[in-house]
Protein backbone atom coordinates (compact mmCIF):
# COMPACT_ATOMS: atom_id res chain seq x y z
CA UNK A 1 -20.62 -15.89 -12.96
CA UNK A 2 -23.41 -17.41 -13.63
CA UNK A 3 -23.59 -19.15 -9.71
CA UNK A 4 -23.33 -15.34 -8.06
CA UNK A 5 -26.14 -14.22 -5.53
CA UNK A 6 -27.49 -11.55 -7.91
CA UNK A 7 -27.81 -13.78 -10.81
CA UNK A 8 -29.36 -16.08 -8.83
CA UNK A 9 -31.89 -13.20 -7.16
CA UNK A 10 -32.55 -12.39 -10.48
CA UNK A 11 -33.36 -15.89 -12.15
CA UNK A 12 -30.67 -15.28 -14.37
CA UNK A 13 -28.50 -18.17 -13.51
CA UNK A 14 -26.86 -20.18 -16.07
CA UNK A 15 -25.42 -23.16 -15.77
CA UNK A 16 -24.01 -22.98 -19.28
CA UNK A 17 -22.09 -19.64 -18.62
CA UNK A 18 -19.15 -20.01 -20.04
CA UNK A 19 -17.85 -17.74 -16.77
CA UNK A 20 -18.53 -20.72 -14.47
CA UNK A 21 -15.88 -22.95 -16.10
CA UNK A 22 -13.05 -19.98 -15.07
CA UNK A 23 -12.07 -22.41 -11.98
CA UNK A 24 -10.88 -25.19 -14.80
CA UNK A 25 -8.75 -22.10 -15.85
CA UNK A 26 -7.19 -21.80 -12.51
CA UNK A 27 -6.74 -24.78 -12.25
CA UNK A 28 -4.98 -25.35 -15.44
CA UNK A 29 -2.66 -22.32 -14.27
CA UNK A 30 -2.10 -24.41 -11.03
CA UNK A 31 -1.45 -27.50 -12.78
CA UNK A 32 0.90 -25.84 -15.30
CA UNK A 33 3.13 -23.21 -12.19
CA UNK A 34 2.73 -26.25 -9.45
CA UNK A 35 3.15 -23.35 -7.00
CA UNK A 36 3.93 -24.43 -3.58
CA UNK A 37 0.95 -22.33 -2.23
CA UNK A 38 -2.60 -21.19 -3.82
CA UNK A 39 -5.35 -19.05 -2.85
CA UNK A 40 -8.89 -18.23 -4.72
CA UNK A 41 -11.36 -16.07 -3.73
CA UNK A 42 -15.27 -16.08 -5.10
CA UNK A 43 -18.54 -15.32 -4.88
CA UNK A 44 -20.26 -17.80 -1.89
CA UNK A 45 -22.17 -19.66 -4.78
CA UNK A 46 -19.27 -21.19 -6.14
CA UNK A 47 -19.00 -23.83 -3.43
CA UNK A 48 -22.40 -25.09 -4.30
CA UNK A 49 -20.82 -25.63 -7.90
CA UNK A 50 -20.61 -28.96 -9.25
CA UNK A 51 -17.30 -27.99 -10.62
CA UNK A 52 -16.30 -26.91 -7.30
CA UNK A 53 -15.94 -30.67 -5.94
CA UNK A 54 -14.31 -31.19 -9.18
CA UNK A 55 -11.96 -28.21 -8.12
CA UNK A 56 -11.26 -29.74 -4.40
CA UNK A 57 -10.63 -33.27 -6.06
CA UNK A 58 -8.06 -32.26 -8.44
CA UNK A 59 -6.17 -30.28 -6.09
CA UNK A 60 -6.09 -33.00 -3.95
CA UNK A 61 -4.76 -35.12 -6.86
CA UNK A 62 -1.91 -32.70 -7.39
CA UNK A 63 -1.18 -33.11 -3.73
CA UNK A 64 -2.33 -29.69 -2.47
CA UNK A 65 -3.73 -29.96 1.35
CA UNK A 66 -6.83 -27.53 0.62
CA UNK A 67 -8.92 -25.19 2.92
CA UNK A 68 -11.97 -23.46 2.75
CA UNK A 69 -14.48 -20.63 3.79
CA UNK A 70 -17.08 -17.95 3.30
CA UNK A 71 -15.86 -15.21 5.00
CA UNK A 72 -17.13 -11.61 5.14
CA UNK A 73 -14.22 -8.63 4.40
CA UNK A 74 -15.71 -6.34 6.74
CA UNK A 75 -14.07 -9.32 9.05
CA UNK A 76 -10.79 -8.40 7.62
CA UNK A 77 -10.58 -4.47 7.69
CA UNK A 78 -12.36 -3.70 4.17
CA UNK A 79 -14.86 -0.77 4.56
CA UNK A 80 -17.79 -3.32 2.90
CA UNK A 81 -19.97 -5.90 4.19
CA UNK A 82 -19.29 -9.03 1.63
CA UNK A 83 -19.44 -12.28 1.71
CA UNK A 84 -16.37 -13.97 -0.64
CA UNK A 85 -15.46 -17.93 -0.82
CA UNK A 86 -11.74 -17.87 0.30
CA UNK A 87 -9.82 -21.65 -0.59
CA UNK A 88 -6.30 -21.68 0.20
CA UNK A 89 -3.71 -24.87 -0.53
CA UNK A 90 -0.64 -25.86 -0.15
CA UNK A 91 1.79 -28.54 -1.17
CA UNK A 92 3.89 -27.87 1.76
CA UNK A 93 1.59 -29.34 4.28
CA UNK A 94 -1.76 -28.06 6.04
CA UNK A 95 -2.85 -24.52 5.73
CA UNK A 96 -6.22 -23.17 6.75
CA UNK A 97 -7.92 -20.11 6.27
CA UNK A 98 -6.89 -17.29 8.43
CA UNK A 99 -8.95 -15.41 10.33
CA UNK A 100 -7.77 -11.98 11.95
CA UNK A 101 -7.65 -11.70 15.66
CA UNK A 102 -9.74 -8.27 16.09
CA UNK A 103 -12.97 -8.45 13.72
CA UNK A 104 -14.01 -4.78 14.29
CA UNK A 105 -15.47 -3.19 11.05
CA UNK A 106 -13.94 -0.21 9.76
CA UNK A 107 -15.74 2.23 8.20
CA UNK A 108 -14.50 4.08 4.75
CA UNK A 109 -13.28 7.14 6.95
CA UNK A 110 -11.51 5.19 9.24
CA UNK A 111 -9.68 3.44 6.43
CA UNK A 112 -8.83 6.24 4.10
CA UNK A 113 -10.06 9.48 6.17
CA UNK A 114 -5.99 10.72 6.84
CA UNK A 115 -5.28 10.15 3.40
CA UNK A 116 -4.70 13.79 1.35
CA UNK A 117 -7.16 14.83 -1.03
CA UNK A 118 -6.02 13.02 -4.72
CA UNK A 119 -5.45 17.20 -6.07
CA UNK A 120 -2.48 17.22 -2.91
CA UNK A 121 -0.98 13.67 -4.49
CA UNK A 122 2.19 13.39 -5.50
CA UNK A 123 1.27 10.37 -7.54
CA UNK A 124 1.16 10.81 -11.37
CA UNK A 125 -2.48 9.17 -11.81
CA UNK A 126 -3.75 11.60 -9.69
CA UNK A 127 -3.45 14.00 -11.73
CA UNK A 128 -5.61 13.21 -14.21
CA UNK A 129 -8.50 15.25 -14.76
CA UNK A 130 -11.98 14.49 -15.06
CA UNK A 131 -14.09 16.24 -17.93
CA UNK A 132 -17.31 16.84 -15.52
């Protein structure tokens, strides 16, 4: 997207990317499933969007009670330090972005150490192998 950190680091930004208008997509998917709960989740940079207010309005229209926050994953037991955008809405009344109770990072070890080695898998895509 043309409203992502890097792009932005880089003076690349665009504000004619035809990426940034993917939220009018989701939208049109919420506006044609009218599911009973949504979530997104986005680069930071999106909330500072024009078509993000856009976004927020609409879903209001449609009668979704809407949330949102820039969280980091680490926060939520991802082995990676990232910020993401996180909205969440519902139609069935308010709904806020949860946070977990225990924000202790993990590190990639702790989160996949115990695993087997992929050549021990019994899983077919594991068994692919690589021509290096």
């Amino acid at each position: 997207q043309g409203f992502s950190s890097i792009r932005r680091l880089n003076k690349r930004g665009n504000k004619r990317d035809p990426r940034n208008s993917l939220v009018l997509e989701y939208l049109r998917f919420v506006r044609e499933l009218k599911p009973l709960t949504i979530m997104l989740e986005n680069v930071p940079g999106l909330q500072d969007y024009f078509l993000f207010s856009q976004l927020l309005r609409d879903l209001k229209k449609l009668g979704y009670w809407v949330d949102y926050d820039v969280v980091n994953i680490k926060d939520f037991g991802v082995p990676q330090s990232r910020r993401r955008l996180v909205l969440v809405g519902s139609r069935l009344g308010e709904l806020k972005v949860a946070y977990p109770s225990s924000r202790s990072p993990k590190t990639v070890r702790q989160t996949i150490g115990k695993l087997p080695p992929p050549s021990e898998s019994k899983d077919w895509v594991h068994k692919v192998v690589a021509n290096h």
